[in-house]
Protein backbone atom coordinates (compact mmCIF):
# COMPACT_ATOMS: atom_id res chain seq x y z
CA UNK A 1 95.80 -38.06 110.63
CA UNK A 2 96.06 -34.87 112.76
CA UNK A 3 95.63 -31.11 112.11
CA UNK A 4 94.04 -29.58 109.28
CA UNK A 5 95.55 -30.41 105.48
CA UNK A 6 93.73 -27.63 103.70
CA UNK A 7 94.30 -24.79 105.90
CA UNK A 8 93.32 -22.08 103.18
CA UNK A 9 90.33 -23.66 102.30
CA UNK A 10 89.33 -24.20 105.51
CA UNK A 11 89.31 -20.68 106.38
CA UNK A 12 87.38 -19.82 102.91
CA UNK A 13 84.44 -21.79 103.47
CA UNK A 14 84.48 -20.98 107.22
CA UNK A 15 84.26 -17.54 106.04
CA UNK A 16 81.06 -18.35 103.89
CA UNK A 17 79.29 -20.36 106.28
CA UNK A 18 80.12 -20.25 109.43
CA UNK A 19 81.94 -23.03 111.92
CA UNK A 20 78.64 -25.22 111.55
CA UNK A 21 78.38 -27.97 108.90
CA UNK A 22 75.82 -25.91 106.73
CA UNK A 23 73.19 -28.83 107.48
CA UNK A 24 73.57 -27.96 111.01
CA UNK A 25 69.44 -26.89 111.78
CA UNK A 26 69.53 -23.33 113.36
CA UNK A 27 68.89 -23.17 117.15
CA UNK A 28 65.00 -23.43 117.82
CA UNK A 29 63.87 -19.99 119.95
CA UNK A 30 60.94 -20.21 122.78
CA UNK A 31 59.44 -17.42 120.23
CA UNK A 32 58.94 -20.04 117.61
CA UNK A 33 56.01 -21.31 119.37
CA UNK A 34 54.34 -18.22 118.63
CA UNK A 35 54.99 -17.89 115.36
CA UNK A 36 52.52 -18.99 112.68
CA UNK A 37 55.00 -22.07 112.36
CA UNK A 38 54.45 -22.92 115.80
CA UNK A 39 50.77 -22.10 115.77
CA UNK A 40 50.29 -24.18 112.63
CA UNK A 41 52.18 -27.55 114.40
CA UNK A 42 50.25 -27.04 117.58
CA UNK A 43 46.60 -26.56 115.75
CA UNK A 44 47.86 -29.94 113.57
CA UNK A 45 48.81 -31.79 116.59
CA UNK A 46 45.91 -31.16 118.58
CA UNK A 47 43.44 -31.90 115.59
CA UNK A 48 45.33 -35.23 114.87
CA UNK A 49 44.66 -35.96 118.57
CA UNK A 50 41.77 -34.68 118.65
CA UNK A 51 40.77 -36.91 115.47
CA UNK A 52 42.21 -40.35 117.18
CA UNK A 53 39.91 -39.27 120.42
CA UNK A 54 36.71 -39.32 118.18
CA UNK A 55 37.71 -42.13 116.28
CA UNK A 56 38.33 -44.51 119.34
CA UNK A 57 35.21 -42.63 121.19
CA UNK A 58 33.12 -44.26 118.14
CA UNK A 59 34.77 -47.48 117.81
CA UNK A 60 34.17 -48.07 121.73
CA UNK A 61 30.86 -46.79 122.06
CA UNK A 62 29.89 -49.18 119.04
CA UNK A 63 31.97 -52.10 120.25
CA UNK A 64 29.69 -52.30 123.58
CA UNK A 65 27.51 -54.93 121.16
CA UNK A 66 30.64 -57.56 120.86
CA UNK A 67 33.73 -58.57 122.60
CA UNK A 68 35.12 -56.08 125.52
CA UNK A 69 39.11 -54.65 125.54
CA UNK A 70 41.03 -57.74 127.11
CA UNK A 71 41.67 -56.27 130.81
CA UNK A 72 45.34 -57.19 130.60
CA UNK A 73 45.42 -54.28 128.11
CA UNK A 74 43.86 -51.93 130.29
CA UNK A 75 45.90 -50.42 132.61
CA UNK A 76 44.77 -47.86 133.51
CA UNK A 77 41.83 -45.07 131.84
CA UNK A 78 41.48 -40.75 131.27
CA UNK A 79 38.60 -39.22 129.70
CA UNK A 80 37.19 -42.36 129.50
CA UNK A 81 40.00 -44.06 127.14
CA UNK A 82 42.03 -46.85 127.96
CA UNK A 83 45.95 -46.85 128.27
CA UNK A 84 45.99 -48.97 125.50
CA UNK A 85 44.63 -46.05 123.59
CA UNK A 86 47.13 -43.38 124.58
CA UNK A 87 49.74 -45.45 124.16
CA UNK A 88 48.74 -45.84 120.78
CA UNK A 89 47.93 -42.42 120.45
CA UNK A 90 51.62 -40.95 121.32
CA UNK A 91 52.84 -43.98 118.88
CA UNK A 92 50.61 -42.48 115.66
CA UNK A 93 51.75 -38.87 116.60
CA UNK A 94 55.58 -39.85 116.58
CA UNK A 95 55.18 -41.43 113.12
CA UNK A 96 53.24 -38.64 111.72
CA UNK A 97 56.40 -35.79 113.31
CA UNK A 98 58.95 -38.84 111.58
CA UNK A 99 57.39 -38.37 107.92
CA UNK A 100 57.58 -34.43 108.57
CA UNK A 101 53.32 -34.19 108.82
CA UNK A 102 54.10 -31.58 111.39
CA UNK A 103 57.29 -29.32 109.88
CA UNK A 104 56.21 -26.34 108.13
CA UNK A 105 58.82 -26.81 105.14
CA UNK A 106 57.51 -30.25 104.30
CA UNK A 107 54.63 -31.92 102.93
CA UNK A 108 52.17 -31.28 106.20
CA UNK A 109 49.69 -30.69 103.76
CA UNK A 110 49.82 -34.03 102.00
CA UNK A 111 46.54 -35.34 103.50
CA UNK A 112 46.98 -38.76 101.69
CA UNK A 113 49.93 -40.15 103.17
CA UNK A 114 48.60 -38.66 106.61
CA UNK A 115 46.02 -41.42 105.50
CA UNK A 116 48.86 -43.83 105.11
CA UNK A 117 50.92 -43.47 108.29
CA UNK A 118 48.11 -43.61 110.42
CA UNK A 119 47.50 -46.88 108.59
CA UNK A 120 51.21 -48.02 109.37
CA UNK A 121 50.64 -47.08 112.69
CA UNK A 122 47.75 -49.49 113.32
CA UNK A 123 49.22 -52.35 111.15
CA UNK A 124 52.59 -51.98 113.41
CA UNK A 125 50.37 -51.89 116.79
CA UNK A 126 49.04 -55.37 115.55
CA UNK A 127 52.69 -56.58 115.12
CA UNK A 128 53.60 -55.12 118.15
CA UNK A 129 50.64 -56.68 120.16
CA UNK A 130 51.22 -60.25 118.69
CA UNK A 131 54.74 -59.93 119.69
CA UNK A 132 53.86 -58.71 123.41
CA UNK A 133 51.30 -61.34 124.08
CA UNK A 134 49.70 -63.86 120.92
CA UNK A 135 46.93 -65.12 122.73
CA UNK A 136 45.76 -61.28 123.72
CA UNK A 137 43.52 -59.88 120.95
CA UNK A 138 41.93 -56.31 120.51
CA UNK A 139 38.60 -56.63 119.67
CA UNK A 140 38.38 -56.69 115.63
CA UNK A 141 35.06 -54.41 115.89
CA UNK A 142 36.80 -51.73 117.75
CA UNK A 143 39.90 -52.12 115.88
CA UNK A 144 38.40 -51.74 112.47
CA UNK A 145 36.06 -49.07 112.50
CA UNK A 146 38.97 -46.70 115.10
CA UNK A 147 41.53 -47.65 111.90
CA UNK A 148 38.89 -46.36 109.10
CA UNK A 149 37.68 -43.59 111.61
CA UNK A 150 41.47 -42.61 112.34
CA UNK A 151 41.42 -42.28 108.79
CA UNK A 152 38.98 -40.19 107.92
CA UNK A 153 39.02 -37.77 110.85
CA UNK A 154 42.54 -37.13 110.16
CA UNK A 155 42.38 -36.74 106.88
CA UNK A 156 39.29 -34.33 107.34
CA UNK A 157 40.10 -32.65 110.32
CA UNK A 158 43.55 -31.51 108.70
CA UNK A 159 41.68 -30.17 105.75
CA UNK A 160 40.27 -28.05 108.25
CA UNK A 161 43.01 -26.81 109.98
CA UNK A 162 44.76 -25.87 106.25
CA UNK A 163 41.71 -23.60 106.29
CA UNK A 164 41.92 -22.21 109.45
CA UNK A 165 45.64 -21.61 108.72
CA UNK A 166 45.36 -20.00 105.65
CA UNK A 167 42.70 -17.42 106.60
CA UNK A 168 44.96 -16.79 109.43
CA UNK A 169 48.20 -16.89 107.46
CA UNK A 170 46.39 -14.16 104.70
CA UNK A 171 45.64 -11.43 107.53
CA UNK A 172 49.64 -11.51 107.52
CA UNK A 173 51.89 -10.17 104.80
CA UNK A 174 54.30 -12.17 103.84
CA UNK A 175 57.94 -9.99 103.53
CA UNK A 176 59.65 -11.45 100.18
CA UNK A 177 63.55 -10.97 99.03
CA UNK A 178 63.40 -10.92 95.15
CA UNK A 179 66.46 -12.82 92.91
CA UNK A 180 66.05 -12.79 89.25
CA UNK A 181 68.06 -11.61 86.01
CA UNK A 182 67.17 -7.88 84.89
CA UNK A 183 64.49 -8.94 82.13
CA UNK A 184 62.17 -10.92 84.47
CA UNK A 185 63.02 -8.82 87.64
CA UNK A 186 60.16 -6.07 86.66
CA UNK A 187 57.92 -8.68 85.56
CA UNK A 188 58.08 -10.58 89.27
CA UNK A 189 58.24 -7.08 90.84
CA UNK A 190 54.91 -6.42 88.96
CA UNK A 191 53.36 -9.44 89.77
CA UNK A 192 54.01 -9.50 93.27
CA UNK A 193 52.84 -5.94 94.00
CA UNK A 194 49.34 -6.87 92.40
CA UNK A 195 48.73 -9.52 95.50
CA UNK A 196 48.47 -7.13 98.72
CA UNK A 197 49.45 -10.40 100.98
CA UNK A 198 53.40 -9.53 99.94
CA UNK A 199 55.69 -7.08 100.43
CA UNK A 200 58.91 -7.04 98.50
CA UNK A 201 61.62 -6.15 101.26
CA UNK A 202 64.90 -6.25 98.72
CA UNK A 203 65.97 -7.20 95.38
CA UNK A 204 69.13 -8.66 93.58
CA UNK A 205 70.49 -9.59 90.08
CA UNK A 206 70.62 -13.07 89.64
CA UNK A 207 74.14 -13.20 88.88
CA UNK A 208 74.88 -12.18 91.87
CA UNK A 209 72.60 -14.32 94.07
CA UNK A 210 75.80 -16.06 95.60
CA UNK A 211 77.70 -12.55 96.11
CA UNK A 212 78.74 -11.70 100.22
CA UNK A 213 77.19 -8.51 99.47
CA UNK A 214 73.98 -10.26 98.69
CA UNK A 215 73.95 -12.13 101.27
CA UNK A 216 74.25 -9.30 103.71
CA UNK A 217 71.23 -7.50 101.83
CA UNK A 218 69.13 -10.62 102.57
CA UNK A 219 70.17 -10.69 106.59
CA UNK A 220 68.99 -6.79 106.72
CA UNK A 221 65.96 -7.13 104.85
CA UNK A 222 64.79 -10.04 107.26
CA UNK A 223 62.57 -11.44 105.01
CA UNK A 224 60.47 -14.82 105.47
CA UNK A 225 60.80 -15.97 101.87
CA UNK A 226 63.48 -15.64 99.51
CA UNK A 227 61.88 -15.76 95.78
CA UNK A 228 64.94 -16.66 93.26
CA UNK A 229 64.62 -17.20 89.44
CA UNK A 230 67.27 -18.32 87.05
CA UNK A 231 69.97 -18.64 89.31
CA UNK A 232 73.23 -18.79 87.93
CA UNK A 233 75.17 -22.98 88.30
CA UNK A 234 77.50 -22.82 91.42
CA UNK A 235 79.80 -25.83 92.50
CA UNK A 236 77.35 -26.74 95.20
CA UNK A 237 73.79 -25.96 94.04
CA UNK A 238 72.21 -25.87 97.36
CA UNK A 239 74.22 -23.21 98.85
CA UNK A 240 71.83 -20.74 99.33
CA UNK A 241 69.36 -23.04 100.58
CA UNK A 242 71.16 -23.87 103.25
CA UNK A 243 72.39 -20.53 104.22
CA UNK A 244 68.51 -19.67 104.02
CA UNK A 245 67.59 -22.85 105.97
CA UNK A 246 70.33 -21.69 109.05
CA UNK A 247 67.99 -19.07 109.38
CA UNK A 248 64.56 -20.02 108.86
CA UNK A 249 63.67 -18.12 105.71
CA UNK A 250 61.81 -20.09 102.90
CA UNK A 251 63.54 -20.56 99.46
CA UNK A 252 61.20 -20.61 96.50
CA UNK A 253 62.55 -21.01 92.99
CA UNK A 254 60.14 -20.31 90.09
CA UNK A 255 60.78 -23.43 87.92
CA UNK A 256 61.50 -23.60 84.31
CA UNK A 257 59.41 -26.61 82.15
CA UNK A 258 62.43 -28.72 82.75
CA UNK A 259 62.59 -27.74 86.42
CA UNK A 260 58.98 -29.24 86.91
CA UNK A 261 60.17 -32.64 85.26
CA UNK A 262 63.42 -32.75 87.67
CA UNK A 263 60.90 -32.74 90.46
CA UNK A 264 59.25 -35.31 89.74
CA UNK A 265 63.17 -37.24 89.29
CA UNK A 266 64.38 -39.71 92.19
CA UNK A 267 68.11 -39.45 92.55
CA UNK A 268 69.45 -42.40 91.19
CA UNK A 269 73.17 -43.24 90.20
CA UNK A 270 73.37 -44.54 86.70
CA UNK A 271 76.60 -45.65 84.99
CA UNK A 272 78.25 -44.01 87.35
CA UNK A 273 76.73 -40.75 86.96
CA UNK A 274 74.20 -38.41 89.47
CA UNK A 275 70.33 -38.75 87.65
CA UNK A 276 67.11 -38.30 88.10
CA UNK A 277 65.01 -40.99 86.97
CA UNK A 278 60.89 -39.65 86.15
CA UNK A 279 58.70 -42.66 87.31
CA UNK A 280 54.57 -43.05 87.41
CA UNK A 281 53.68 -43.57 90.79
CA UNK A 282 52.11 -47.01 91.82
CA UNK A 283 49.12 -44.83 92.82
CA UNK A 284 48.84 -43.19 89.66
CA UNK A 285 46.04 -44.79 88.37
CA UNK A 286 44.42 -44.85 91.90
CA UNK A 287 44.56 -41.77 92.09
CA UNK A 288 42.69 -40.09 89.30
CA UNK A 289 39.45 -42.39 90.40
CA UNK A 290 39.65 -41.04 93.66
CA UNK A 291 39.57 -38.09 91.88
CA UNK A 292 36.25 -38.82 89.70
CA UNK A 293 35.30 -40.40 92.64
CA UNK A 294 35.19 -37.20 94.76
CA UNK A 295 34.12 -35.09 91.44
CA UNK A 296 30.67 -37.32 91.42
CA UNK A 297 29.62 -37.69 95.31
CA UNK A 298 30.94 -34.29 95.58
CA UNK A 299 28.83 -33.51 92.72
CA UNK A 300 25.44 -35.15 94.32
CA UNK A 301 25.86 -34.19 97.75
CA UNK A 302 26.88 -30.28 96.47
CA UNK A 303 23.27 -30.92 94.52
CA UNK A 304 21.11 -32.36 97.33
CA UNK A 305 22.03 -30.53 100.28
CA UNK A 306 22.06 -27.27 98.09
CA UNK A 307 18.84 -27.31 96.08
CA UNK A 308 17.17 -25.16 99.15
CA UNK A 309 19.70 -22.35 97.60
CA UNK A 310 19.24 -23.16 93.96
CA UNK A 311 15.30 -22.43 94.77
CA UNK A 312 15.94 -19.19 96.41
CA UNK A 313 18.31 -18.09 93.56
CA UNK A 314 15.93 -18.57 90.88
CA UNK A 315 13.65 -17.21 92.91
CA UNK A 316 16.04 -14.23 93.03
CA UNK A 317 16.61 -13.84 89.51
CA UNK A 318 13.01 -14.22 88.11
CA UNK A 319 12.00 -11.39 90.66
CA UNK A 320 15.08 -8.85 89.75
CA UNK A 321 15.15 -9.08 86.25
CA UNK A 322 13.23 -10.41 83.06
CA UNK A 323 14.09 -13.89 81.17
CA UNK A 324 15.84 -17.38 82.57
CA UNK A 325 16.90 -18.76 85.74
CA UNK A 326 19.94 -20.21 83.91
CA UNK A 327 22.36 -19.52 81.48
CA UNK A 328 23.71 -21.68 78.97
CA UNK A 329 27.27 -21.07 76.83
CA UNK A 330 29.00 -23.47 74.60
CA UNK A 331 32.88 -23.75 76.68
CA UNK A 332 35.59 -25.63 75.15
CA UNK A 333 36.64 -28.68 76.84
CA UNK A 334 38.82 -32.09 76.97
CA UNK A 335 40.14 -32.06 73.64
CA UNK A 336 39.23 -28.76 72.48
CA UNK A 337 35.43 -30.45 72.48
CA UNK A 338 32.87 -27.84 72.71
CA UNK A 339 29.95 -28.42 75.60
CA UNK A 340 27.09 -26.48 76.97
CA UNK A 341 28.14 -24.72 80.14
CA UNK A 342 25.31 -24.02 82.75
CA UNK A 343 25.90 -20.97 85.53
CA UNK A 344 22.96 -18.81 87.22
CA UNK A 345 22.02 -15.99 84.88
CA UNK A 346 23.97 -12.74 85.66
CA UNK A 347 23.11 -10.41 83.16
CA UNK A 348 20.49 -8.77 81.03
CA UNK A 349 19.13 -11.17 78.68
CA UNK A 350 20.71 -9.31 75.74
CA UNK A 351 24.41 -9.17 76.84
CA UNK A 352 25.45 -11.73 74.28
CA UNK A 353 24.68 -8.88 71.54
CA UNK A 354 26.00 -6.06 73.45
CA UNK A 355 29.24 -7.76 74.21
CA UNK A 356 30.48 -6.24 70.74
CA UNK A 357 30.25 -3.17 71.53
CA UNK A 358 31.87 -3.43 74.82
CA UNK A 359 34.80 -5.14 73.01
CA UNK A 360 36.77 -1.24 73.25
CA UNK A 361 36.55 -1.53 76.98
CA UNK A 362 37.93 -5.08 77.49
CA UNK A 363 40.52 -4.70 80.21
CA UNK A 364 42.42 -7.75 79.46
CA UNK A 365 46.20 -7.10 78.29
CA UNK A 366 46.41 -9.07 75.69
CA UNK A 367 42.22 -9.18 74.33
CA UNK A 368 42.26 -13.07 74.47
CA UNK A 369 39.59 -12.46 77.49
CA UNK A 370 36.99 -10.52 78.09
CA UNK A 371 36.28 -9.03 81.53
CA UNK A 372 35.16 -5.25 82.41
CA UNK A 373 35.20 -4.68 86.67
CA UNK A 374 31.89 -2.26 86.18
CA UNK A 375 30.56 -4.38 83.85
CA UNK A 376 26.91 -2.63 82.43
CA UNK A 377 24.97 -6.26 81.64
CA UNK A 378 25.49 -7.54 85.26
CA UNK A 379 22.33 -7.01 87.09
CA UNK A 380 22.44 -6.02 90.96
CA UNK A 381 21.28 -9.18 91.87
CA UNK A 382 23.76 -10.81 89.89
CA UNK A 383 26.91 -9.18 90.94
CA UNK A 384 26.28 -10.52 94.25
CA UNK A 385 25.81 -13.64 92.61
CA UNK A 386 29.28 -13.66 90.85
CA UNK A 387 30.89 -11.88 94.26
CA UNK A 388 29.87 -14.89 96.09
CA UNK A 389 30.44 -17.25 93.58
CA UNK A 390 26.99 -18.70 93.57
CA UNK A 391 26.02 -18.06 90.19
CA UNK A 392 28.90 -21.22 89.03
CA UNK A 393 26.56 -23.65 91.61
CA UNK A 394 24.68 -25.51 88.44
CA UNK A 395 28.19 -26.19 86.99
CA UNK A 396 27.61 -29.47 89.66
CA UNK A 397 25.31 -30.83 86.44
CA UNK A 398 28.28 -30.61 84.00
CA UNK A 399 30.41 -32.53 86.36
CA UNK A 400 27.71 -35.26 86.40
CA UNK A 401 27.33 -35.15 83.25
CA UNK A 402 31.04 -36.00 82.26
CA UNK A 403 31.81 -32.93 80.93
CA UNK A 404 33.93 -30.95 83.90
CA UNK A 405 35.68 -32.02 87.32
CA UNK A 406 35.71 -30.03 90.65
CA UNK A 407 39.23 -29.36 90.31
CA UNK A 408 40.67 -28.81 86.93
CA UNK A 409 42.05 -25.47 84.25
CA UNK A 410 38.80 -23.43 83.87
CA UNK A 411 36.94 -24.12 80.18
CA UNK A 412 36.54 -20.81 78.55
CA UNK A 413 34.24 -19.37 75.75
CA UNK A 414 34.99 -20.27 72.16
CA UNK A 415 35.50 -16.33 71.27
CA UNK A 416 38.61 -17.02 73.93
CA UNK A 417 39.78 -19.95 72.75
CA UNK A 418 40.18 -18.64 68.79
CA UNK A 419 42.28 -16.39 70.06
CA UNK A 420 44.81 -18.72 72.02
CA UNK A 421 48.32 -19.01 71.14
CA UNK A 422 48.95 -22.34 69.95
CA UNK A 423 50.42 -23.66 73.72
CA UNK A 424 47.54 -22.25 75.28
CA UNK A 425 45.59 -25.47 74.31
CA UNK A 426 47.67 -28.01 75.98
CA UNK A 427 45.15 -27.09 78.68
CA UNK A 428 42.47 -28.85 77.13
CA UNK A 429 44.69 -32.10 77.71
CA UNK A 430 42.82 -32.48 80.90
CA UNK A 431 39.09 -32.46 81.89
CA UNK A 432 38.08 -28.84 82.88
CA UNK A 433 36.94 -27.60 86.24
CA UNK A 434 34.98 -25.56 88.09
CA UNK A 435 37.83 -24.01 90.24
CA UNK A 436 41.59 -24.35 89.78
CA UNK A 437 45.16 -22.55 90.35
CA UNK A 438 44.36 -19.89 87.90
CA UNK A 439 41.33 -18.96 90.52
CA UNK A 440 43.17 -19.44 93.63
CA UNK A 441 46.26 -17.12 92.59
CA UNK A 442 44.27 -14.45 91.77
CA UNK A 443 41.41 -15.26 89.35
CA UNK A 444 40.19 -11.59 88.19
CA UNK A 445 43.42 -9.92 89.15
CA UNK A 446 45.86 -11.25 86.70
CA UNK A 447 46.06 -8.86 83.88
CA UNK A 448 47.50 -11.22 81.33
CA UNK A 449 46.01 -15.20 80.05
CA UNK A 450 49.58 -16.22 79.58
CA UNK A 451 50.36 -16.07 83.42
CA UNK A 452 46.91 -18.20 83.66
CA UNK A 453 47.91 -20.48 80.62
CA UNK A 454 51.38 -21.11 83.04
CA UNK A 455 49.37 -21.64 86.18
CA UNK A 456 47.20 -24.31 83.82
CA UNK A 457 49.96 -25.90 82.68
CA UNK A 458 52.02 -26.13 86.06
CA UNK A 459 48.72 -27.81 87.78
CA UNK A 460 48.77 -30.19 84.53
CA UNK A 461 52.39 -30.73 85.30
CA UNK A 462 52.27 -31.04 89.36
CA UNK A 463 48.77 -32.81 89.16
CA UNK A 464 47.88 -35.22 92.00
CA UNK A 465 45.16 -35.95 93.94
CA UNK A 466 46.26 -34.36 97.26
CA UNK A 467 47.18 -30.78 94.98
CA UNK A 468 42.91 -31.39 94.29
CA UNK A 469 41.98 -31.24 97.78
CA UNK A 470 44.48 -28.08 98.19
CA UNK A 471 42.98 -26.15 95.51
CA UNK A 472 39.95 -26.87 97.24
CA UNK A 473 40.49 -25.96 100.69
CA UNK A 474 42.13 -22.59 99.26
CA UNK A 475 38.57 -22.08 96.80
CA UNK A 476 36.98 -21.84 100.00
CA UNK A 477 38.55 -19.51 101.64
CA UNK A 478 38.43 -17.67 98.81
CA UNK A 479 35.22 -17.42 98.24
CA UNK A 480 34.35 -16.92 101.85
CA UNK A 481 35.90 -14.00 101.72
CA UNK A 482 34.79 -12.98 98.55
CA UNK A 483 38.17 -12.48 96.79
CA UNK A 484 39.27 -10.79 93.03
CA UNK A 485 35.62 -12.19 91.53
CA UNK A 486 33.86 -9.55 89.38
């Protein structure tokens, strides 16, 4: 059937989008490689490479004890690795690019299943090699410890290059197009302007996010990310992200409660009808022991290969000001259970009483906590503590002991916690931690404990154990560079 049956139409949506099916990816530029896109897939692919060279180096240099590499699966050898090896090699990169480990808008940071296809990749090179040749046989020794060593290195290695990209990626400032409905536009607007990384380029009413005249604001203000709340239903929901996606700008929508539970959906037709279907995962319960698993040798290594500095803090503190090495507060914890909180003393020995009196100067919004930026009780020696983030080291005790994780909502003082709004404690639903999302989106800079209470609860809501190792790569940038602790 010939010609075009919808004529009007035709020219409508043509007019909205363009000739190109709106799926169509926009045309890559030789500028892209120098773009912090392109820098961040190039550092990924060369520590992935660089990861499979170390792991292969290791599994060859201990395989000299057993069986050698079958010569008919040597070819040919650079840097001192076989062909079999780079063959293998190109084959783990291509499944890595396939499950999107190197696209900017996907999950590159999901270090887990980076874990996983490099496991696929070595399973399918021992179908592959039993289907080339069944009697030829890599040696188990070298196979085995380059699959666990693949593993690891890639795993770690990437962990490093998400910190090497973010401290990069923070020198930047990010230029942000704002969408939201008048009564939460001021409140973003506000937000945003107290994080010096952004720079709000352009605004719009919500109801008018789908507007042409929008749309042209958005392609003048050039902006990398597009930042859209409550947007209004439209016949095709996605519209905007794919007008966005044409030109390489990020869409980020800030979720509702219900939002966060769609996410977690799988589209799924039921009775006829477009769901979402919320599922556990089958790693669920994996998962959180990896967790508790990383919270306790985390814990003892942090404690071992750091008691030089513990000695040379106490040190510190018993030489700059009168009374304890530590200091010891009752925090509220997993099910609102109080527990004795140990940090490196800060302040004067009295500024338990004198906190009372301060009380007029708290410069929280809303009085539920209490934090002064020239606080009087803070010793010298301890606001370097508390800049650096040293002075939360014996916390590593409490996370032994049970009582906190590495990774969880921060537990706060009981004279906090009376005066919570009754949702506040839904963040005692989880084990408490020594850093979180409340610390790495701002931690002294956000004015009011409800936007922490939200961050609490969307970590609670988002939780898994790859989200654990992001909040820790981002802690340590942060505290390397010393950022909003006072």
């Amino acid at each position: 059937m010939g010609g075009n049956v919808f004529p009007g139409l035709a020219k409508k949506l043509a007019s909205r989008s363009g000739e190109r099916d709106i799926r169509a990816p926009h045309p890559v530029q030789l500028s892209w490689l120098f773009s912090q896109q392109g820098y961040q897939t190039l550092l990924l692919l060369s520590c992935d490479l660089l990861a499979l060279v170390g792991a292969w180096k290791l599994g060859l240099k201990f395989n000299r004890l057993y069986s050698p590499i079958p010569p008919e699966l040597v070819w040919w050898e650079w840097f001192g690795l076989p062909s079999l090896f780079w063959g293998f090699a190109l084959g783990i990169l291509l499944i890595l690019a396939m499950g999107g480990l190197y696209h900017p808008r996907r999950d590159w940071k999901n270090y887990l299943r980076a874990g996983q296809l490099v496991s696929l990749g070595y399973i399918l090179s021992l179908v592959i090699s039993y289907c080339y040749d069944p009697t030829l046989d890599m040696p188990r020794s070298l196979f085995f410890m380059a699959w666990i060593g693949s593993v690891i290195l890639v795993i770690g290695l990437r962990l490093l290059a998400t910190l090497v990209t973010q401290l990069r990626a923070y020198q930047q400032q990010v230029r942000v197009f704002l969408i939201a409905p008048a009564e939460r536009l001021e409140l973003l607007l506000h937000t945003l302007e107290k994080q010096s990384h952004y720079a709000i380029v352009g605004t719009a009413q919500a109801n008018a996010a789908y507007a042409p005249e929008t749309w042209q604001a958005i392609l003048q203000a050039n902006p990398q990310e597009v930042l859209a709340a409550n947007l209004p239903p439209t016949d095709l929901a996605s519209t905007l992200y794919w007008q966005l996606r044409q030109r390489g700008i990020h869409l980020r929508l800030v979720p509702s409660s219900l939002d966060i539970l769609y996410r977690r959906g799988v589209p799924e037709i039921f009775a006829a009808l477009p769901t979402l279907r919320a599922e556990v995962t089958y790693l669920n319960g994996l998962e959180y022991r990896l967790k508790r698993g990383l919270d306790v040798v985390g814990a003892l290594l942090g404690v071992v290969l750091l008691a030089p500095v513990f000695i040379v803090v106490a040190v510190g503190i018993r030489i700059t000001s009168p009374g304890p090495v530590f200091f010891c507060q009752e925090r509220v914890g997993l099910r609102g259970r109080v527990f004795q909180m140990w940090k490196f003393r800060t302040m004067d020995c009295n500024a338990h009483h004198r906190q009372a009196e301060l009380e007029t100067a708290n410069e929280s919004c809303d009085g539920i906590l209490f934090k002064i930026k020239d606080d009087p009780r803070i010793t010298p020696f301890g606001r370097w503590l508390r800049r650096t983030s040293i002075d939360e080291l014996p916390q590593l005790f409490n996370i032994l002991f049970g009582q906190m994780s590495l990774v969880g909502p921060r537990p706060l003082p009981v004279r906090d916690v009376q005066r919570f709004n009754s949702w506040h404690h839904i963040r005692h639903h989880v084990l408490p931690g020594i850093t979180g999302l409340w610390q790495i989106s701002g931690r002294s800079k956000i004015g009011q404990f409800d936007e922490a209470a939200r961050l609490d609860l969307y970590y609670i809501d988002n939780w898994s154990f790859n989200l654990d190792l992001e909040i820790l790569v981002e802690t340590l940038r942060i505290v390397l560079f010393q950022q909003g602790a006072y």
